[in-house]
C-alpha atoms as a PDB file:
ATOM      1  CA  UNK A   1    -161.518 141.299 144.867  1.00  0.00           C
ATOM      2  CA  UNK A   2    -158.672 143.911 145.598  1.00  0.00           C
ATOM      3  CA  UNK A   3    -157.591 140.747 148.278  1.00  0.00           C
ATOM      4  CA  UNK A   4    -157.444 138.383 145.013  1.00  0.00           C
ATOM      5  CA  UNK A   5    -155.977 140.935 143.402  1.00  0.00           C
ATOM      6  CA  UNK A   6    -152.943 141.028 145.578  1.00  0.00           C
ATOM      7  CA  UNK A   7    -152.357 137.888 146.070  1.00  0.00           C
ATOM      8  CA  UNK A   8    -151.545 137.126 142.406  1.00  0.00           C
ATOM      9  CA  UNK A   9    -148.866 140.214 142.834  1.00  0.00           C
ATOM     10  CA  UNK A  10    -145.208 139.063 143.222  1.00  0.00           C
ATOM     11  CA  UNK A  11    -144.913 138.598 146.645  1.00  0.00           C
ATOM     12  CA  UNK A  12    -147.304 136.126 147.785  1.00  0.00           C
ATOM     13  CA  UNK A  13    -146.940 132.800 147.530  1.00  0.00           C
ATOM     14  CA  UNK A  14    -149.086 129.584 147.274  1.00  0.00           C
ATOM     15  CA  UNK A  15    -148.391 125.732 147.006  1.00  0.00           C
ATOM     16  CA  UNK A  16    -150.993 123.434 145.490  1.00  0.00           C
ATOM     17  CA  UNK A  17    -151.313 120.062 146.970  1.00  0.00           C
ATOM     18  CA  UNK A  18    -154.929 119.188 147.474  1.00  0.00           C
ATOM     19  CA  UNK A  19    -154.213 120.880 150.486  1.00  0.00           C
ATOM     20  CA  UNK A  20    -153.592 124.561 149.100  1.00  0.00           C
ATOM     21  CA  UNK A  21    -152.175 126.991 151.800  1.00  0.00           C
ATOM     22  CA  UNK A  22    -150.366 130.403 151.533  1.00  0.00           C
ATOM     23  CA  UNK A  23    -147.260 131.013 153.500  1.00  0.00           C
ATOM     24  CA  UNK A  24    -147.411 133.153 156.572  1.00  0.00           C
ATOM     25  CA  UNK A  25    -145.037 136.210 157.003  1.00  0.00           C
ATOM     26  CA  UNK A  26    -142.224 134.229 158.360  1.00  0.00           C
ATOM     27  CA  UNK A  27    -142.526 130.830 156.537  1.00  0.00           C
ATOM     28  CA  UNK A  28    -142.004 133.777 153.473  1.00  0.00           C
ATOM     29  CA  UNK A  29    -139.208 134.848 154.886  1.00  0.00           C
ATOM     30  CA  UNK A  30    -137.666 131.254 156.026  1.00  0.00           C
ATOM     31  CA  UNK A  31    -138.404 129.968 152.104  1.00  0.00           C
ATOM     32  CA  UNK A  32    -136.145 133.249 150.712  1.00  0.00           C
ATOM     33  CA  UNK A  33    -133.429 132.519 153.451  1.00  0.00           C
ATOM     34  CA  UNK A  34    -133.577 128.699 152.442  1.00  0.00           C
ATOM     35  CA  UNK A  35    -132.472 130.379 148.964  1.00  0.00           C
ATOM     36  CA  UNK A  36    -129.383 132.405 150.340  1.00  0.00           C
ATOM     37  CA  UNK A  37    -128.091 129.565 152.554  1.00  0.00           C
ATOM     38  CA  UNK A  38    -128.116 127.028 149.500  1.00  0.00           C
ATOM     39  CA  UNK A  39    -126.383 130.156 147.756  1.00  0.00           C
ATOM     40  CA  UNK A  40    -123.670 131.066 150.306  1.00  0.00           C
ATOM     41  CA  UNK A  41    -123.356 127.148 150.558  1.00  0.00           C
ATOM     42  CA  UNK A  42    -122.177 126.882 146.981  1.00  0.00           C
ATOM     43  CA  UNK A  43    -125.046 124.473 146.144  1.00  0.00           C
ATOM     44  CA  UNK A  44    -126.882 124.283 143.281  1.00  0.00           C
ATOM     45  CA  UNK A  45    -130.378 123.758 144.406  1.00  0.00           C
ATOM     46  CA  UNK A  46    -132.248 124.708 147.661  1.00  0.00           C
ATOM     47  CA  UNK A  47    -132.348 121.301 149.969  1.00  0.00           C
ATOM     48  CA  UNK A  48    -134.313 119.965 152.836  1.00  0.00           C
ATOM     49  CA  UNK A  49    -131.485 120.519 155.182  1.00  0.00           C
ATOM     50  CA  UNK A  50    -131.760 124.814 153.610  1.00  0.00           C
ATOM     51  CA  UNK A  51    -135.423 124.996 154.596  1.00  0.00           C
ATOM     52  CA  UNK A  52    -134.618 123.522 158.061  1.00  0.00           C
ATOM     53  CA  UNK A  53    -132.061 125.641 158.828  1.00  0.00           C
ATOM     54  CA  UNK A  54    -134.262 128.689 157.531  1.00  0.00           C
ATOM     55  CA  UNK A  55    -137.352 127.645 158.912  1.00  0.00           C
ATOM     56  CA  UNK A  56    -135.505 127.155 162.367  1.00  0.00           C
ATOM     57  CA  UNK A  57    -134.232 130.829 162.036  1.00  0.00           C
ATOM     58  CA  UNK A  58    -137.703 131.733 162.347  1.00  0.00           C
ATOM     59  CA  UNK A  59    -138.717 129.850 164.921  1.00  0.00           C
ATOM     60  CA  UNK A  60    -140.628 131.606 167.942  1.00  0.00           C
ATOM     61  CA  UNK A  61    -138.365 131.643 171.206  1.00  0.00           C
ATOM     62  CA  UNK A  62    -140.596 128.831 172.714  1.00  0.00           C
ATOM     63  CA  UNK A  63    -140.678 126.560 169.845  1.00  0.00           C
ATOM     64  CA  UNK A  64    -136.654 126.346 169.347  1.00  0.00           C
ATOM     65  CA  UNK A  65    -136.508 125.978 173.636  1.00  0.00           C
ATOM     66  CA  UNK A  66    -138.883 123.022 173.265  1.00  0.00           C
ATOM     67  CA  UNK A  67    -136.501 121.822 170.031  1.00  0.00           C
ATOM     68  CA  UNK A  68    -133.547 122.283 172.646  1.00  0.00           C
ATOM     69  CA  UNK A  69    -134.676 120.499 175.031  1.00  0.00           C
ATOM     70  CA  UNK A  70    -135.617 117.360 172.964  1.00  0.00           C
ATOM     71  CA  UNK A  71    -132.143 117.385 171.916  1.00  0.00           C
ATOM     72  CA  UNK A  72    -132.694 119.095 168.468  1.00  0.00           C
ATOM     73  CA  UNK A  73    -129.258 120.897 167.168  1.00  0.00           C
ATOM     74  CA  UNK A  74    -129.482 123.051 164.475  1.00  0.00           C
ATOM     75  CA  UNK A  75    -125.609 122.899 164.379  1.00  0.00           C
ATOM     76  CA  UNK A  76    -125.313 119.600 163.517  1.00  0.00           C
ATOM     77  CA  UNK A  77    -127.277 120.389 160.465  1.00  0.00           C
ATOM     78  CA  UNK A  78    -124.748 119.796 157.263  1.00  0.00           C
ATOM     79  CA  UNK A  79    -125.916 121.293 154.001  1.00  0.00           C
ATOM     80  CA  UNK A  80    -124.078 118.900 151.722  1.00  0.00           C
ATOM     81  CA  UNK A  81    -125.310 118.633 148.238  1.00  0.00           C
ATOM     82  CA  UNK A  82    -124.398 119.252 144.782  1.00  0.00           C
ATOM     83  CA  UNK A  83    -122.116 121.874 144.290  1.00  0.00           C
ATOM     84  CA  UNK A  84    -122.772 124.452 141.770  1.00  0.00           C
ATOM     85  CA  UNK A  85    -123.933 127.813 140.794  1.00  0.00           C
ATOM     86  CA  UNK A  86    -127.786 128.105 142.001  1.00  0.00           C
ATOM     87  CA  UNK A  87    -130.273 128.835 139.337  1.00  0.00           C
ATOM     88  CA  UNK A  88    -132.094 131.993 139.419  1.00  0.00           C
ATOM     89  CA  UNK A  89    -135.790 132.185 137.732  1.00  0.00           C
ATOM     90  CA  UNK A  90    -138.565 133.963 137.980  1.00  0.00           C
ATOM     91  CA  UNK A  91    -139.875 132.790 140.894  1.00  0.00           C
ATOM     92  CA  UNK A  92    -138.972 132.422 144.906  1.00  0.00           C
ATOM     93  CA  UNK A  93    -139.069 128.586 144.114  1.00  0.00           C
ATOM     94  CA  UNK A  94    -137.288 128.735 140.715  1.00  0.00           C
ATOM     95  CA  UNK A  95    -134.141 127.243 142.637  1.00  0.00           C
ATOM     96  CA  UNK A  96    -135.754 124.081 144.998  1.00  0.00           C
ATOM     97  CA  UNK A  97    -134.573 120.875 144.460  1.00  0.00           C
ATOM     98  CA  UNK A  98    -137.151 118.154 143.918  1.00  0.00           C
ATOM     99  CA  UNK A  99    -136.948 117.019 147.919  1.00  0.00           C
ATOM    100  CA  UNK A 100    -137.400 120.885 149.034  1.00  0.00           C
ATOM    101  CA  UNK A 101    -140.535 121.551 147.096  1.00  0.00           C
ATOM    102  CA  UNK A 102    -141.985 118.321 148.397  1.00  0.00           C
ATOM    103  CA  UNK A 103    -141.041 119.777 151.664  1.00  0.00           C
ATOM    104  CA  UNK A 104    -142.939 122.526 151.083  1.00  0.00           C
ATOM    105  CA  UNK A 105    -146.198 120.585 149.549  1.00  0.00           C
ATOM    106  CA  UNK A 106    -146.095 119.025 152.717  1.00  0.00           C
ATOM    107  CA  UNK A 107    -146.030 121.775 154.784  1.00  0.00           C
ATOM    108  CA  UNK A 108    -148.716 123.310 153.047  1.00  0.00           C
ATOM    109  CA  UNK A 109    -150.583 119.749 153.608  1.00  0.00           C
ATOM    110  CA  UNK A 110    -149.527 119.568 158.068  1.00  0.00           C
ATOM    111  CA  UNK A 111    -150.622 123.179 157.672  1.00  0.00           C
ATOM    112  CA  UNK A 112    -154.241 122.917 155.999  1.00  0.00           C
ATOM    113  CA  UNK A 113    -154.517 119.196 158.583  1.00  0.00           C
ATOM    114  CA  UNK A 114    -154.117 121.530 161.624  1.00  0.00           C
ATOM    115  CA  UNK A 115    -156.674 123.919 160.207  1.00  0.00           C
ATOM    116  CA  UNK A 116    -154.276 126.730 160.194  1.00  0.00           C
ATOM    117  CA  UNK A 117    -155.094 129.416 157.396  1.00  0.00           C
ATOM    118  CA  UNK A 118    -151.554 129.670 157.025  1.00  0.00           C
ATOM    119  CA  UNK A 119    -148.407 127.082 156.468  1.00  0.00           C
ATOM    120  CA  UNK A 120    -145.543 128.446 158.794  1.00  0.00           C
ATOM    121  CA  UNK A 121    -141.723 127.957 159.967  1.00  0.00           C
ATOM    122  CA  UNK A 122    -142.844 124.945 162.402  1.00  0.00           C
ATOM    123  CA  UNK A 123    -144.606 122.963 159.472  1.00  0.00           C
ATOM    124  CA  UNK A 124    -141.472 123.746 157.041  1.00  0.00           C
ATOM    125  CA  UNK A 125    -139.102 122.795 159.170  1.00  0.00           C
ATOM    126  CA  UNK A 126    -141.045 119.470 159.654  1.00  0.00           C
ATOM    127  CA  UNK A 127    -141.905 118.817 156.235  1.00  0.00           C
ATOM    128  CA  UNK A 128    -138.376 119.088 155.519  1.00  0.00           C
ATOM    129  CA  UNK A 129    -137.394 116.138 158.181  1.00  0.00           C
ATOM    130  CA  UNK A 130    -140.100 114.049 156.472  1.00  0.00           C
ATOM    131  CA  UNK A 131    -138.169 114.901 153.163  1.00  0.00           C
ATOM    132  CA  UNK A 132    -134.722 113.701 154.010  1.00  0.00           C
ATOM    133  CA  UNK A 133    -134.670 110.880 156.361  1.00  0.00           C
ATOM    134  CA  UNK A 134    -130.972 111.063 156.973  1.00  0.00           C
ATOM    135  CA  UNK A 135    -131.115 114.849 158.329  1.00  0.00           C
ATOM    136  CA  UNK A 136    -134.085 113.222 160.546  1.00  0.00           C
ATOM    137  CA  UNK A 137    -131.608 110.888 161.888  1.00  0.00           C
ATOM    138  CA  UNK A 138    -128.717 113.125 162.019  1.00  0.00           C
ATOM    139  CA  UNK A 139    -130.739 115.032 164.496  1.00  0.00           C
ATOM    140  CA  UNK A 140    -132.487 112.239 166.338  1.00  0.00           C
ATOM    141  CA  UNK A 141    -135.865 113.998 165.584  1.00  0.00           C
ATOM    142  CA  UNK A 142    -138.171 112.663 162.708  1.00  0.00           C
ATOM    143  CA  UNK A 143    -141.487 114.634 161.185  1.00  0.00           C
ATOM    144  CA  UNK A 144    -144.106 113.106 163.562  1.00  0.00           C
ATOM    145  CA  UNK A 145    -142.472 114.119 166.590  1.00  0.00           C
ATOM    146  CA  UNK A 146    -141.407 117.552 165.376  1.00  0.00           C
ATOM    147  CA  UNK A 147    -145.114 118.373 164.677  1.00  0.00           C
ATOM    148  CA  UNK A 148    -145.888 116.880 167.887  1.00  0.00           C
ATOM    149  CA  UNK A 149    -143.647 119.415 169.700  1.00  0.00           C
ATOM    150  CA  UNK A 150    -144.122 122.288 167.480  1.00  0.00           C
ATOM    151  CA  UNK A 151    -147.613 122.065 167.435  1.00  0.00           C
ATOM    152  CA  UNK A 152    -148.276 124.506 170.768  1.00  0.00           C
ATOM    153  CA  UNK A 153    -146.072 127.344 168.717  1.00  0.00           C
ATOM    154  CA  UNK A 154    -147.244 126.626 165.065  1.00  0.00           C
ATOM    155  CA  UNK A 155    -149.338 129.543 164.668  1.00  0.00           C
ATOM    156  CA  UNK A 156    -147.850 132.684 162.882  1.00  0.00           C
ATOM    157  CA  UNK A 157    -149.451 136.108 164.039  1.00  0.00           C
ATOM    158  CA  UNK A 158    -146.942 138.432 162.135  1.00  0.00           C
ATOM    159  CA  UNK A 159    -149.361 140.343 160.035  1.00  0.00           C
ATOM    160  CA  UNK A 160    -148.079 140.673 156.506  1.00  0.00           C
ATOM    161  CA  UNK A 161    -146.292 144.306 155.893  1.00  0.00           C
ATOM    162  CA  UNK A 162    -148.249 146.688 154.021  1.00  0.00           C
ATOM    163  CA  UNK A 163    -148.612 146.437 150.437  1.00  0.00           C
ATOM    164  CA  UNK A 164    -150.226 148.079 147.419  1.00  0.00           C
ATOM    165  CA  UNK A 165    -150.189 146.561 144.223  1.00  0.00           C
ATOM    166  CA  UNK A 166    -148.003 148.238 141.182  1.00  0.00           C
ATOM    167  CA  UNK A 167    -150.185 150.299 139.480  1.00  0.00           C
ATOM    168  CA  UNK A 168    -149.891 149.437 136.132  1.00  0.00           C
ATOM    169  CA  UNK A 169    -152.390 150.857 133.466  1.00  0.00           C
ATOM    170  CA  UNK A 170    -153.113 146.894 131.733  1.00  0.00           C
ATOM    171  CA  UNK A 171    -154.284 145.801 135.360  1.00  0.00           C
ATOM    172  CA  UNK A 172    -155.936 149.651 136.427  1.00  0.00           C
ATOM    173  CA  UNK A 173    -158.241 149.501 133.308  1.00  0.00           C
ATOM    174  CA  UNK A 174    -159.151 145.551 134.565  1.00  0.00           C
ATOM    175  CA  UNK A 175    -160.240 146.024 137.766  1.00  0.00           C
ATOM    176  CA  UNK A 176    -161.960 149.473 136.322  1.00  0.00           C
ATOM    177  CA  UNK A 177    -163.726 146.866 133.620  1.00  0.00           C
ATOM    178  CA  UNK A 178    -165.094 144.840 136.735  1.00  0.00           C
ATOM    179  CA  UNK A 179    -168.334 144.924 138.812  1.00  0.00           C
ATOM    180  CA  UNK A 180    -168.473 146.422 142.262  1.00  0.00           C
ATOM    181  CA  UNK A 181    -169.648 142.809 143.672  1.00  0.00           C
ATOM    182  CA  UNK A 182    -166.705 140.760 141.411  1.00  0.00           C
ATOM    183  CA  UNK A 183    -165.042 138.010 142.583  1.00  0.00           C
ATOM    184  CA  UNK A 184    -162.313 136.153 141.838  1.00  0.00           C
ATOM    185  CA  UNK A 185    -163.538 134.303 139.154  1.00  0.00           C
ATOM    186  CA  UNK A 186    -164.280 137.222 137.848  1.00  0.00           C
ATOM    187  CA  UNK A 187    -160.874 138.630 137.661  1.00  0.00           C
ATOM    188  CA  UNK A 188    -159.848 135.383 135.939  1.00  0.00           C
ATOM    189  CA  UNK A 189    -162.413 135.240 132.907  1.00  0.00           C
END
């Protein structure tokens, strides 16, 4: 329960999809960089071309060698767009553009089809070349063969950093109001 618990704190995030999937530690940290380089770009949403660039930041050494060596440059990676101020909400995902959250559905869905518990930088960054088709030309590399090269270095094994959830009396006195043996549907009722 405490594990359901904390995963409905801020902080943790999930994309539904028929092919539900939460984000590893560095996919997290590639989709909140996605948000700063659409910022510092001047654009007004988060695009494909952000989470690329973001997920390729996070990249294990051997998976951007074996980009490198099929010719993949993250350089030649424009993020053009609409220009404006970028949105702030409530949410990590508040700001996404239509093409970046499908981007991230579909990482979630390469994710859950590899049988990974966990979507990470490899599946963002090729979700997002099965998102925009001209960034998949621009860098001679389309989704298929992305996952096909990624695949060896997919895997995320950065445990999460610790965490404890804000105690707060409203959510203290539910989890008091629970069974020893709850479960999550418990917590939701």
């Amino acid at each position: 329960l405490y594990a359901d618990a904390l995963a409905l704190a801020p902080g943790i995030l999930i994309v539904g999809s028929n092919a539900t999937c939460s984000f590893s530690v560095r996919a997290v940290r590639a989709a909140r960089a996605a948000v700063e380089l659409a910022r510092s770009a001047g654009l007004s949403e988060v695009s494909p071309a952000c989470v690329l660039c973001a997920a390729h930041a996070e990249l294990s050494e051997e998976a951007v060698t074996a980009l490198t060596e099929a010719g993949f440059d993250p350089e030649a990676v424009s993020l053009d767009g609409e220009r404006g101020d970028l949105s702030e909400g409530t949410h990590l995902f508040h700001p996404y553009g239509d093409e970046a959250r499908r981007a991230l559905t579909g990482a979630s869905r390469l994710a859950v089809k590899a049988g990974r518990g966990s979507l990470s930088p490899a599946d963002l960054l090729a979700a997002a070349l099965g998102e925009d088709a001209d960034l998949a030309r621009s860098l001679g590399i389309d989704k298929g063969s992305a996952v096909s090269l990624l695949r060896p270095f997919a895997d995320d094994p950065t445990p999460p950093e610790p965490r404890d959830l804000v105690d707060e009396e409203e959510l203290s006195e539910l989890m008091a109001s629970l069974p020893p043996d709850a479960g999550s549907l418990d917590f939701l009722e």
